[in-house]
C-alpha atoms as a PDB file:
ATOM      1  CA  UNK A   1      -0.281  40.472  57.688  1.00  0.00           C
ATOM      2  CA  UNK A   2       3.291  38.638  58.250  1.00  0.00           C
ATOM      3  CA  UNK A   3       4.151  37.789  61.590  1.00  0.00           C
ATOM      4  CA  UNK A   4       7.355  38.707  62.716  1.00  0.00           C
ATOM      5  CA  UNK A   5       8.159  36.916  65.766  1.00  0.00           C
ATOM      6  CA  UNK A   6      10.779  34.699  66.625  1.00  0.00           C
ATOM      7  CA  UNK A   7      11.350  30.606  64.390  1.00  0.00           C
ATOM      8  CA  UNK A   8      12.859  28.268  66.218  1.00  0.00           C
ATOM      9  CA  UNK A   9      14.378  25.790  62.939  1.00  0.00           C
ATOM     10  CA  UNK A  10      15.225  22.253  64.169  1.00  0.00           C
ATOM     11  CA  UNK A  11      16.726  20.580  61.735  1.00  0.00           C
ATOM     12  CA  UNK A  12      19.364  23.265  60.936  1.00  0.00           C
ATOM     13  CA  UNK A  13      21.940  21.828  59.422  1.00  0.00           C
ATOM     14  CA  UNK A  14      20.684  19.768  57.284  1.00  0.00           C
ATOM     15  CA  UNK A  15      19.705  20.468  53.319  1.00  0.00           C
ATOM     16  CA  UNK A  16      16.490  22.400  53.466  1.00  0.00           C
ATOM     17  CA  UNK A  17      17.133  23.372  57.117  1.00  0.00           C
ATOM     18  CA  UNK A  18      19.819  25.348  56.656  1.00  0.00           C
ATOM     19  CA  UNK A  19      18.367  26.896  53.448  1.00  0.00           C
ATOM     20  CA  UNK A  20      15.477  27.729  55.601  1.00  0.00           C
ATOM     21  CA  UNK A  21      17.384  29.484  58.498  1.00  0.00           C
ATOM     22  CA  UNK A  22      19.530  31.491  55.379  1.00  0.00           C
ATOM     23  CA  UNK A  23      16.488  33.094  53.701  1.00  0.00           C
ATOM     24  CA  UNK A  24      14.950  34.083  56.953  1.00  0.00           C
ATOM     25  CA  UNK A  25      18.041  35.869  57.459  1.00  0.00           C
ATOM     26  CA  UNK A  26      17.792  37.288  54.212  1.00  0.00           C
ATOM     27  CA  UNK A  27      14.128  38.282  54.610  1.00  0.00           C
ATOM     28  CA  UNK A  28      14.806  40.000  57.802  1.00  0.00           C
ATOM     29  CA  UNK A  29      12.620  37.602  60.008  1.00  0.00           C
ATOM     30  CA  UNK A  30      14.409  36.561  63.234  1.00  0.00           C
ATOM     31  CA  UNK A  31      15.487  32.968  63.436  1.00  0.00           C
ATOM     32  CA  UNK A  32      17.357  30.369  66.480  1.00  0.00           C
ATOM     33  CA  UNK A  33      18.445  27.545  65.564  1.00  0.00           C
ATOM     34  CA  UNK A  34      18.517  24.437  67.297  1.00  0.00           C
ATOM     35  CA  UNK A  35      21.666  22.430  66.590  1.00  0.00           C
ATOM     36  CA  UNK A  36      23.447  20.367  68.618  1.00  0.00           C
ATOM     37  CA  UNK A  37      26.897  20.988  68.049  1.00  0.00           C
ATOM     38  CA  UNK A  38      27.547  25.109  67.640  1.00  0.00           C
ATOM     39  CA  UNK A  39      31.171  25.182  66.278  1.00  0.00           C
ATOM     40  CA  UNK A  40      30.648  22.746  63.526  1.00  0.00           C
ATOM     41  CA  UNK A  41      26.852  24.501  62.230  1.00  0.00           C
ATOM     42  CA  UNK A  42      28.624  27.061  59.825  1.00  0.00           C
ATOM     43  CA  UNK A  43      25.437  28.975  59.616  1.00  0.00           C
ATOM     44  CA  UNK A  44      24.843  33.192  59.070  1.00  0.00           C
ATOM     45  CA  UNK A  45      26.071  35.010  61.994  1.00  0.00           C
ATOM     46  CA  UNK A  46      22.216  36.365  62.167  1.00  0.00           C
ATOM     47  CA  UNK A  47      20.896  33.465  62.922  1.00  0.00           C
ATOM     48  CA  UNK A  48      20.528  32.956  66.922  1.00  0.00           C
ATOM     49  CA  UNK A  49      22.065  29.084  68.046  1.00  0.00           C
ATOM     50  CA  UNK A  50      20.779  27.274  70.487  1.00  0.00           C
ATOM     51  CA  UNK A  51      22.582  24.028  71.334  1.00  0.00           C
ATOM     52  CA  UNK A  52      20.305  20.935  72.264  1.00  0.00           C
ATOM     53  CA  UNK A  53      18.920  17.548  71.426  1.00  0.00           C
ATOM     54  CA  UNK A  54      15.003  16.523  70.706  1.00  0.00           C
ATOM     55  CA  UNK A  55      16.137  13.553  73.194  1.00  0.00           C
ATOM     56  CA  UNK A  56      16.300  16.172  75.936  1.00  0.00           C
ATOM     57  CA  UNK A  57      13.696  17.984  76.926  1.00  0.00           C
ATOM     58  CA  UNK A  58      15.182  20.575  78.807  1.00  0.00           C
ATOM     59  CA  UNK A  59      17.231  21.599  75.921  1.00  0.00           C
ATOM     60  CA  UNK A  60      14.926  21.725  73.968  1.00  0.00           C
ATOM     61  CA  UNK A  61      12.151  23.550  76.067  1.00  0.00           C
ATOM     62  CA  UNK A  62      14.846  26.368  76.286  1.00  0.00           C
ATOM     63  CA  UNK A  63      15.534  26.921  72.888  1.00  0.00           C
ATOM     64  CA  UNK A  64      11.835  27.494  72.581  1.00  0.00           C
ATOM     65  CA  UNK A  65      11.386  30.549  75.011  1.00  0.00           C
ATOM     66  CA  UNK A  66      10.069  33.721  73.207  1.00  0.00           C
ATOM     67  CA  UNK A  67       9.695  31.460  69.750  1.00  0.00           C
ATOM     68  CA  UNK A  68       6.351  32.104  68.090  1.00  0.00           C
ATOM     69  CA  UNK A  69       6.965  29.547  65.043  1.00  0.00           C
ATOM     70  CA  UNK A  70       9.056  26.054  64.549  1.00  0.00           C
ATOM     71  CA  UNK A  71      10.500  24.494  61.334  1.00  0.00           C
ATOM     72  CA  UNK A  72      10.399  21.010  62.191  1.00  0.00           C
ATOM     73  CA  UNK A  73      11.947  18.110  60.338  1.00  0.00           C
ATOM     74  CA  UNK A  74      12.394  14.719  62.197  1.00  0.00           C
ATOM     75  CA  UNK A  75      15.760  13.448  62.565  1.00  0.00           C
ATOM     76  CA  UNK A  76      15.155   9.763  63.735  1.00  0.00           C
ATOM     77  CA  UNK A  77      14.081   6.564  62.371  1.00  0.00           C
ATOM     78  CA  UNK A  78      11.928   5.840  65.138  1.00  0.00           C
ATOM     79  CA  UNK A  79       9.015   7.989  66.806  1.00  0.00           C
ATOM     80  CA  UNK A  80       9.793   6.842  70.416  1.00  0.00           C
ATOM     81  CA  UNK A  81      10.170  10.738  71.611  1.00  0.00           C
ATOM     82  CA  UNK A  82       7.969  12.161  69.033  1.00  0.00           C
ATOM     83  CA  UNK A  83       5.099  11.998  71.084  1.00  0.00           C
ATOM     84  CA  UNK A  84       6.692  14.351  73.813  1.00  0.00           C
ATOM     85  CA  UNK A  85       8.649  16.292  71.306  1.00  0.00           C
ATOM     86  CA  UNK A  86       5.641  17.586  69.032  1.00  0.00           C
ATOM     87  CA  UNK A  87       3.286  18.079  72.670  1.00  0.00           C
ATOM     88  CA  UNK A  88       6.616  20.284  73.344  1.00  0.00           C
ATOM     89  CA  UNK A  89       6.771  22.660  70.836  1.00  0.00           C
ATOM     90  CA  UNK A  90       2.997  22.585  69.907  1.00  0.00           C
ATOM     91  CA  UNK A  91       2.456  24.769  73.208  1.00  0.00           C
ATOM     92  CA  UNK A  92       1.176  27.952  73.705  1.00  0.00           C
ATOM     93  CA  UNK A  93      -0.004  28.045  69.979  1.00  0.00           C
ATOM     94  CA  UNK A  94       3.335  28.384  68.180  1.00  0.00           C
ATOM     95  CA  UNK A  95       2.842  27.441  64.463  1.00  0.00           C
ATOM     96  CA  UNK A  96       4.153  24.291  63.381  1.00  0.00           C
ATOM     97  CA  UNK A  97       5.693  23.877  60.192  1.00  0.00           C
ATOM     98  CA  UNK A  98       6.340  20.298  59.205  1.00  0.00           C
ATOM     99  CA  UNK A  99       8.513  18.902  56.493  1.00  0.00           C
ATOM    100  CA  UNK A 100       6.416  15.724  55.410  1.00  0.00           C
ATOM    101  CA  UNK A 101       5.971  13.353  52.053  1.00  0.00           C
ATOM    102  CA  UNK A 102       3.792  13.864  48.877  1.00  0.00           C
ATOM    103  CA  UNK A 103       3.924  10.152  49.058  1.00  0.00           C
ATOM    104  CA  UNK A 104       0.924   9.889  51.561  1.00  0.00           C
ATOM    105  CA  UNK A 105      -2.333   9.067  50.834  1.00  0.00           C
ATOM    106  CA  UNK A 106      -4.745  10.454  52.934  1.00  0.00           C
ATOM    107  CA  UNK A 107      -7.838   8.271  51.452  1.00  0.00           C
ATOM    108  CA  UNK A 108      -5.759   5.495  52.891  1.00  0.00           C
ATOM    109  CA  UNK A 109      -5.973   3.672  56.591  1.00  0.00           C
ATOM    110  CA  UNK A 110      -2.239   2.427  56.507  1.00  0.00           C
ATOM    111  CA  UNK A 111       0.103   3.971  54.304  1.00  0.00           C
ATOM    112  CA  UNK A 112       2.251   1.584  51.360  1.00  0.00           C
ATOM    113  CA  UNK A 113       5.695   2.202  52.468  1.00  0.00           C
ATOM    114  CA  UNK A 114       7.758   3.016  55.798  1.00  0.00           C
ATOM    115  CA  UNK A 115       8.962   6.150  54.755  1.00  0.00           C
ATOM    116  CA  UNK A 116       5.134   7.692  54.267  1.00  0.00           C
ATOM    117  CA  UNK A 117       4.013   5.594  57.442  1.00  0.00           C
ATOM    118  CA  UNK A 118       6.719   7.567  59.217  1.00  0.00           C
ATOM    119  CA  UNK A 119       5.699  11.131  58.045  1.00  0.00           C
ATOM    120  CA  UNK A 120       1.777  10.659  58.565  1.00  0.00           C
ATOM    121  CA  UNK A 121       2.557   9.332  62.371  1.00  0.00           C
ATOM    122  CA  UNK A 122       4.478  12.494  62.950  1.00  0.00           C
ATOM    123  CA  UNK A 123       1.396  14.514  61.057  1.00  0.00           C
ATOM    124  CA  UNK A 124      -1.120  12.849  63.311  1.00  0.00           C
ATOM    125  CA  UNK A 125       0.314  14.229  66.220  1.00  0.00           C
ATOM    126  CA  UNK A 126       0.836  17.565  65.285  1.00  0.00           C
ATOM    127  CA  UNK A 127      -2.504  17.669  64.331  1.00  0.00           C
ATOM    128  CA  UNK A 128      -3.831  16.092  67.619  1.00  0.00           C
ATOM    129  CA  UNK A 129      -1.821  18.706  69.859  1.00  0.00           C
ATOM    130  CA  UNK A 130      -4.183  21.658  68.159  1.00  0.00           C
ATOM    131  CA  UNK A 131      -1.400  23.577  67.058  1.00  0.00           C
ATOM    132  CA  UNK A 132      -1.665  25.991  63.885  1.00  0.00           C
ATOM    133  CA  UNK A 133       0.163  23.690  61.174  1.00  0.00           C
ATOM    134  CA  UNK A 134       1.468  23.490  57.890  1.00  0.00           C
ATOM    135  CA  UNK A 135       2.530  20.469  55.817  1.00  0.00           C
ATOM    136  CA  UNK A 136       5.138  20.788  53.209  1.00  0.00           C
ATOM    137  CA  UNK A 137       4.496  17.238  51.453  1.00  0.00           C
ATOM    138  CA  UNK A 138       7.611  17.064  49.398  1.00  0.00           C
ATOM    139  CA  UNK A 139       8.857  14.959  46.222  1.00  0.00           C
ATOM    140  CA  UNK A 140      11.969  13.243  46.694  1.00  0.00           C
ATOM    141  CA  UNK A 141      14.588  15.841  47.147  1.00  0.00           C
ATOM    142  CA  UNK A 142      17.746  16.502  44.696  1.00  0.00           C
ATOM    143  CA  UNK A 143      20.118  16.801  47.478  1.00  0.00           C
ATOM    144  CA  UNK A 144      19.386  12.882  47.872  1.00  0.00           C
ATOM    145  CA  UNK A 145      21.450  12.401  44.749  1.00  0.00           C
ATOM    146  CA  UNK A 146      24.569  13.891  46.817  1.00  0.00           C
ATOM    147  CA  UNK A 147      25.023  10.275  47.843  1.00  0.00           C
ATOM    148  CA  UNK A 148      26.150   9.357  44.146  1.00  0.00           C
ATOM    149  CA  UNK A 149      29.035  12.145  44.918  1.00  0.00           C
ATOM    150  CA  UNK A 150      31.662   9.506  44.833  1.00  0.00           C
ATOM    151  CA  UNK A 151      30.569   7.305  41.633  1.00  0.00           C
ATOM    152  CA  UNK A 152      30.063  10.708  39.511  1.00  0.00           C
ATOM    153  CA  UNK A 153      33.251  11.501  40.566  1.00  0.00           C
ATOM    154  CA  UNK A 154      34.684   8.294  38.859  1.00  0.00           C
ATOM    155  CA  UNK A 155      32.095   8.861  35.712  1.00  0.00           C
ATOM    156  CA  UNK A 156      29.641   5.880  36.302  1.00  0.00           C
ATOM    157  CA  UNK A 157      26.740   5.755  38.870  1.00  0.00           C
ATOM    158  CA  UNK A 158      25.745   1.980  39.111  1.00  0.00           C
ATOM    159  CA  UNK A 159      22.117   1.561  40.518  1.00  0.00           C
ATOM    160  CA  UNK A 160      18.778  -0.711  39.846  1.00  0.00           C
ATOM    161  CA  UNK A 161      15.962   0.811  38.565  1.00  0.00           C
ATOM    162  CA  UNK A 162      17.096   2.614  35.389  1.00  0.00           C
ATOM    163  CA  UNK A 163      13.400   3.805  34.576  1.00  0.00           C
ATOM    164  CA  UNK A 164      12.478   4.867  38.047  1.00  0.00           C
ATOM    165  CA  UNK A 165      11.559   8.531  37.690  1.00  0.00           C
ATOM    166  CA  UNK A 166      11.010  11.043  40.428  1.00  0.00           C
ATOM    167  CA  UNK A 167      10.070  14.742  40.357  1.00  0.00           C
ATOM    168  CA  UNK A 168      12.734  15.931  42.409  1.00  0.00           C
ATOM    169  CA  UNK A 169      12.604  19.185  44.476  1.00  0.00           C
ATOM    170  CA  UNK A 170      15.170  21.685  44.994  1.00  0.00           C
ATOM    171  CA  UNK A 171      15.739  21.994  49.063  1.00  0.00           C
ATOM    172  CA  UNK A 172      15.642  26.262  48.222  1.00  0.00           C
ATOM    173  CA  UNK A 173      12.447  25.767  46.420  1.00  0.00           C
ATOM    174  CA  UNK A 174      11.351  23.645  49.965  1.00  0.00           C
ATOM    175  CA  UNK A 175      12.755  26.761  52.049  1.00  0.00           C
ATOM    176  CA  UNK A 176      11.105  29.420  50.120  1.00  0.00           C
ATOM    177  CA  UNK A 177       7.452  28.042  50.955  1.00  0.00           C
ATOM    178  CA  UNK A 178       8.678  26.954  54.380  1.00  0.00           C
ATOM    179  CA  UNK A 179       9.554  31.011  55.085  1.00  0.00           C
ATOM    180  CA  UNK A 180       6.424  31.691  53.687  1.00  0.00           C
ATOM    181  CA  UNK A 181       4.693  29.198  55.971  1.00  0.00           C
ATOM    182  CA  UNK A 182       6.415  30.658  58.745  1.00  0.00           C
ATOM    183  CA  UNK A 183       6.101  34.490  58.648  1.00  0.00           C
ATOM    184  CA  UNK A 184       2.453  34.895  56.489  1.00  0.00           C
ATOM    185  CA  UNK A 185      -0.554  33.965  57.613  1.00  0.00           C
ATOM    186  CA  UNK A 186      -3.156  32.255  55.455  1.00  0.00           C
ATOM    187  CA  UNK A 187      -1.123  28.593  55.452  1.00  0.00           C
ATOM    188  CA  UNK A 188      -2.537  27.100  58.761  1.00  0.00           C
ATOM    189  CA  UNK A 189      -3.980  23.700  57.827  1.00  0.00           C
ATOM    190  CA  UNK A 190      -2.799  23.854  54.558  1.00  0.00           C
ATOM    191  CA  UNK A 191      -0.718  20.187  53.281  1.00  0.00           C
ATOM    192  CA  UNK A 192       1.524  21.871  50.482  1.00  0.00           C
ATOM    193  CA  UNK A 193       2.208  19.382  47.713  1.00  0.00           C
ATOM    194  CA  UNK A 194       6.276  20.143  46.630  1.00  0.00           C
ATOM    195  CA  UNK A 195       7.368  19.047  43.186  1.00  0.00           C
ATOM    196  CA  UNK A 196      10.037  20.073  40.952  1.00  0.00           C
ATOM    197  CA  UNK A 197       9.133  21.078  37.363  1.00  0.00           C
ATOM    198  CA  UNK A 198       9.550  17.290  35.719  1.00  0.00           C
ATOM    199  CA  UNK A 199       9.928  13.703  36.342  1.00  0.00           C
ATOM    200  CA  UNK A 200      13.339  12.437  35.197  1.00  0.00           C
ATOM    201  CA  UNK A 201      14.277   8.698  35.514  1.00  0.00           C
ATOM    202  CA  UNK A 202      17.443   7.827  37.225  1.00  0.00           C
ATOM    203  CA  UNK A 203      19.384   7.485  33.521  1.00  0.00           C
ATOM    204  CA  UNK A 204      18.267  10.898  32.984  1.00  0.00           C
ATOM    205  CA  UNK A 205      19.490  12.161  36.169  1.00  0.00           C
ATOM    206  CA  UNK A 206      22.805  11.167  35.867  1.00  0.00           C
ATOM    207  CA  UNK A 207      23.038  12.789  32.296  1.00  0.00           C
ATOM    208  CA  UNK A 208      21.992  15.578  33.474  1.00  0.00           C
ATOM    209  CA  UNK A 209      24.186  15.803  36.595  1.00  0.00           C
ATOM    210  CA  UNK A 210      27.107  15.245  34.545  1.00  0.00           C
ATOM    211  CA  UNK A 211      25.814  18.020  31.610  1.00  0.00           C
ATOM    212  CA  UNK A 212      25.864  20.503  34.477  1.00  0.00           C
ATOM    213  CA  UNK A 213      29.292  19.956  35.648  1.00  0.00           C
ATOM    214  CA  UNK A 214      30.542  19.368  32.616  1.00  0.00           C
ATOM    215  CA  UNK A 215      31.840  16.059  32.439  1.00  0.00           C
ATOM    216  CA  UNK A 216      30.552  12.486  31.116  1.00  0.00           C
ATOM    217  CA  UNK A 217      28.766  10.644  33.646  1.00  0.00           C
ATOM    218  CA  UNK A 218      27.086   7.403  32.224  1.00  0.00           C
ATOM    219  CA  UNK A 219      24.492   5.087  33.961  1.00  0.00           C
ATOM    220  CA  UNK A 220      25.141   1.066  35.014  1.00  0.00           C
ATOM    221  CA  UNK A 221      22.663  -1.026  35.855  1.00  0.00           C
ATOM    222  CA  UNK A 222      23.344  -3.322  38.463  1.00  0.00           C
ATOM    223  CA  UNK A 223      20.499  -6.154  39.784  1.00  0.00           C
ATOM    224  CA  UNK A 224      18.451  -5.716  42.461  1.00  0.00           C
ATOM    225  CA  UNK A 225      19.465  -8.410  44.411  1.00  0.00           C
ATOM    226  CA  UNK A 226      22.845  -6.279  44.176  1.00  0.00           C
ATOM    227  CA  UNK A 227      21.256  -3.528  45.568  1.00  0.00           C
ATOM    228  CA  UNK A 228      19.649  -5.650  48.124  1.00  0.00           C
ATOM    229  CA  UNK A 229      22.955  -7.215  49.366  1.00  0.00           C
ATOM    230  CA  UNK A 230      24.701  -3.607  49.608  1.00  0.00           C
ATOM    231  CA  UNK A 231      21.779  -1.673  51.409  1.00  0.00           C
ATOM    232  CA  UNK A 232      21.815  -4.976  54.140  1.00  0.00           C
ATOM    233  CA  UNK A 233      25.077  -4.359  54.592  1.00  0.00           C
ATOM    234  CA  UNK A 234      24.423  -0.414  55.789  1.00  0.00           C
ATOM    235  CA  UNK A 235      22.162  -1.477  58.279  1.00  0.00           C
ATOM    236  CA  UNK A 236      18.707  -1.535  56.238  1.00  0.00           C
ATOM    237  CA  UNK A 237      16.120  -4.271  57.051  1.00  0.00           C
ATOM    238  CA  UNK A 238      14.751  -6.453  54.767  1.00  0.00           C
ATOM    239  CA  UNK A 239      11.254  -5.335  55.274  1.00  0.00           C
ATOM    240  CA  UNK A 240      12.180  -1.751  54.708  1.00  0.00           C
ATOM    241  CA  UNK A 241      14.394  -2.364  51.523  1.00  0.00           C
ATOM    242  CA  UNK A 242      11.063  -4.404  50.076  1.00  0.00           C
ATOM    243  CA  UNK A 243       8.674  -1.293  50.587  1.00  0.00           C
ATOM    244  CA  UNK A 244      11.227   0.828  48.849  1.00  0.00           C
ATOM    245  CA  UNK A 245      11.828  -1.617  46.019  1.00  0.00           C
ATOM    246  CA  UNK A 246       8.355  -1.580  45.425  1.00  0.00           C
ATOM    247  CA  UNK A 247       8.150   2.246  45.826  1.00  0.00           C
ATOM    248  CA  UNK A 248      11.014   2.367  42.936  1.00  0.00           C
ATOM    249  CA  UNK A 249       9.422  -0.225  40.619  1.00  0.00           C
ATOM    250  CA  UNK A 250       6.257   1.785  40.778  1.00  0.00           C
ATOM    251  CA  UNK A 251       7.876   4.629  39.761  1.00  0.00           C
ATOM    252  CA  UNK A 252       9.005   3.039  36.745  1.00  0.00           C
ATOM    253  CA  UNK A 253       5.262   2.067  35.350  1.00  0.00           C
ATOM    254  CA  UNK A 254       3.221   4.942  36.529  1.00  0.00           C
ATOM    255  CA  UNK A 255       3.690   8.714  35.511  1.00  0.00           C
ATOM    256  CA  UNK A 256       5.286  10.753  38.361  1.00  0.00           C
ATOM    257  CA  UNK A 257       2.991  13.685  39.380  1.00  0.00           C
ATOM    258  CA  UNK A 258       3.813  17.087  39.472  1.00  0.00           C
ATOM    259  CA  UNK A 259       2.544  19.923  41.249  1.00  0.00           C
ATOM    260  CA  UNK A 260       2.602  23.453  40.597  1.00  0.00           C
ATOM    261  CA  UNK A 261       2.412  24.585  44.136  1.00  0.00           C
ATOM    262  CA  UNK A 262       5.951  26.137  44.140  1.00  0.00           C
ATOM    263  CA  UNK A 263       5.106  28.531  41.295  1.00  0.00           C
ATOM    264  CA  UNK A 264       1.750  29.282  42.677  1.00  0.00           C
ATOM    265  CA  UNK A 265       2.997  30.784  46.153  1.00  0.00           C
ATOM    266  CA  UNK A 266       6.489  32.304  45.077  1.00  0.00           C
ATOM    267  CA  UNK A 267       5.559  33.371  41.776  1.00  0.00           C
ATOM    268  CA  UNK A 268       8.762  31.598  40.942  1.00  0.00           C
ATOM    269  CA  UNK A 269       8.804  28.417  38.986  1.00  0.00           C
ATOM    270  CA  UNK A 270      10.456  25.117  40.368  1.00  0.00           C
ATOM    271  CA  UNK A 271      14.063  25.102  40.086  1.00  0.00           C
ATOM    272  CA  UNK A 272      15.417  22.972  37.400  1.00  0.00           C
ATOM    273  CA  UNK A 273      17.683  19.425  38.374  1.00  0.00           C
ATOM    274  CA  UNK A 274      20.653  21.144  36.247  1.00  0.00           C
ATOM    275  CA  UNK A 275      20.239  24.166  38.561  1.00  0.00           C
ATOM    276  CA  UNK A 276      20.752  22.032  41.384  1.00  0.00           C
ATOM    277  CA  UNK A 277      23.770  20.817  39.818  1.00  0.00           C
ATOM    278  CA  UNK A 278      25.271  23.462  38.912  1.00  0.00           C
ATOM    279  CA  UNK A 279      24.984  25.131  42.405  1.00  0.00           C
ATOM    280  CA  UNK A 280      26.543  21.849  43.943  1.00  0.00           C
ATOM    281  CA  UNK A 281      29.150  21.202  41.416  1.00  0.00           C
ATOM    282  CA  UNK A 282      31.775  21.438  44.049  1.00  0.00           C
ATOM    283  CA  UNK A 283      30.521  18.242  45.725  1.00  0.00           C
ATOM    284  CA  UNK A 284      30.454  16.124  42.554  1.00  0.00           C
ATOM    285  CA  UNK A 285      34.223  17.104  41.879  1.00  0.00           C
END
């Protein structure tokens, strides 16, 4: 039997948060979401906003009055209020629906990268606090390749790793088990492994991106130490730029998984990575 009450989505205007709060508005299920700036969230007028910040408390406990379930993805780098944050909305027995990574391994004591050592710290907790849970463990996602916007719009995307491939996810695809998660029973304790329908490496990406908006779009490799000296300059330590250079270079040698999970629970399959283009072709010209 579905539950109807009221999902509190934090995280709401970001890629798959915003797709979640629009298809609980489209499947009639009552959603607030927590953003922290109301006039710039452009979301359904349906949805319920409640302004706030995970760093305070009081905001936050607020937006959470009358909420049943919570869409949850983490905004920060760092898990200093995590602790207080998942104890927060954990209460009273609301389900907790967590957007995770099908990178972790959970036959493993310390996870190989910081991204995955990141998600399974926020897992632990929710799992400690004895709230109902789900896991969505997702593939990379395809809105990630919005940040080669600019360098498809001049025709060449210039990157390491040309044989890196990932099975990249379509943030709807992540929504559509997320509302599921929400509103059905039958998902508590489940950890949902999210894949698209095929691994593509970064060269086929970019062909494909530039099939689906129909314009050339060709592939330069530049050298990792390239990379290196361009991702320092954002702000990225060098510890953290090593796990993902290793994460990418594994990619490249060992077949990508996928998983058939979004099929099996919508009945739909996986959207396609020239879907995904075509429906953001606007931000690519």
């Amino acid at each position: 039997m579905a539950a109807q009450g009221l999902t509190l989505v934090i995280g709401a205007t970001g890629n798959v948060g915003r797709q979640v709060v629009h298809q609980l508005v489209e499947g009639g299920h009552p959603v607030r979401a927590f953003v922290r700036n109301p006039a710039a969230a452009g979301l359904p007028a349906e949805a319920e906003i409640a302004q706030g910040d995970l760093t305070d408390p009081a905001t936050l406990e607020a937006a959470l009055e009358g909420v049943d379930s919570v869409f949850l993805v983490w905004p920060y780098l760092t898990l200093e209020d995590a602790p207080a944050v998942v104890d927060t909305i954990s209460a009273d027995g609301r389900k907790v629906v967590y957007l995770s990574s099908a990178g972790i391994r959970d036959d493993r004591a310390e996870q190989d990268d910081p991204i995955n050592r990141f998600h399974i710290g926020i897992e632990q907790m929710i799992d400690k606090s004895g709230a109902p849970w789900t896991f969505l463990r997702c593939g990379s996602f395809m809105a990630t390749l919005l940040e080669w916007s600019e360098q498809i719009r001049e025709g060449v995307v210039r990157e390491a790793f040309p044989d890196a491939a990932r099975v990249l996810i379509h943030e709807s695809d992540i929504a559509a088990i997320a509302v599921r998660a929400l509103t059905e029973d039958g998902h508590a304790g489940r950890k949902y492994l999210l894949t698209g329908p095929e691994a593509l490496s970064q060269v086929e990406q970019v062909r494909i991106i530039g099939e689906a908006i129909g314009r050339p779009v060709r592939f330069e490799e530049v050298t990792q130490e390239e990379l290196r000296e361009a991702m320092l300059s954002e702000g990225w330590a060098d510890g953290d730029i090593d796990g993902l250079f290793a994460a990418y270079a594994q990619m490249g040698q060992v077949e990508q998984p996928v998983h058939s999970t979004v099929e099996e629970i919508t009945g739909v399959p996986a959207r396609s990575l020239f879907r995904w283009a075509q429906d953001h072709a606007a931000d690519f010209r």
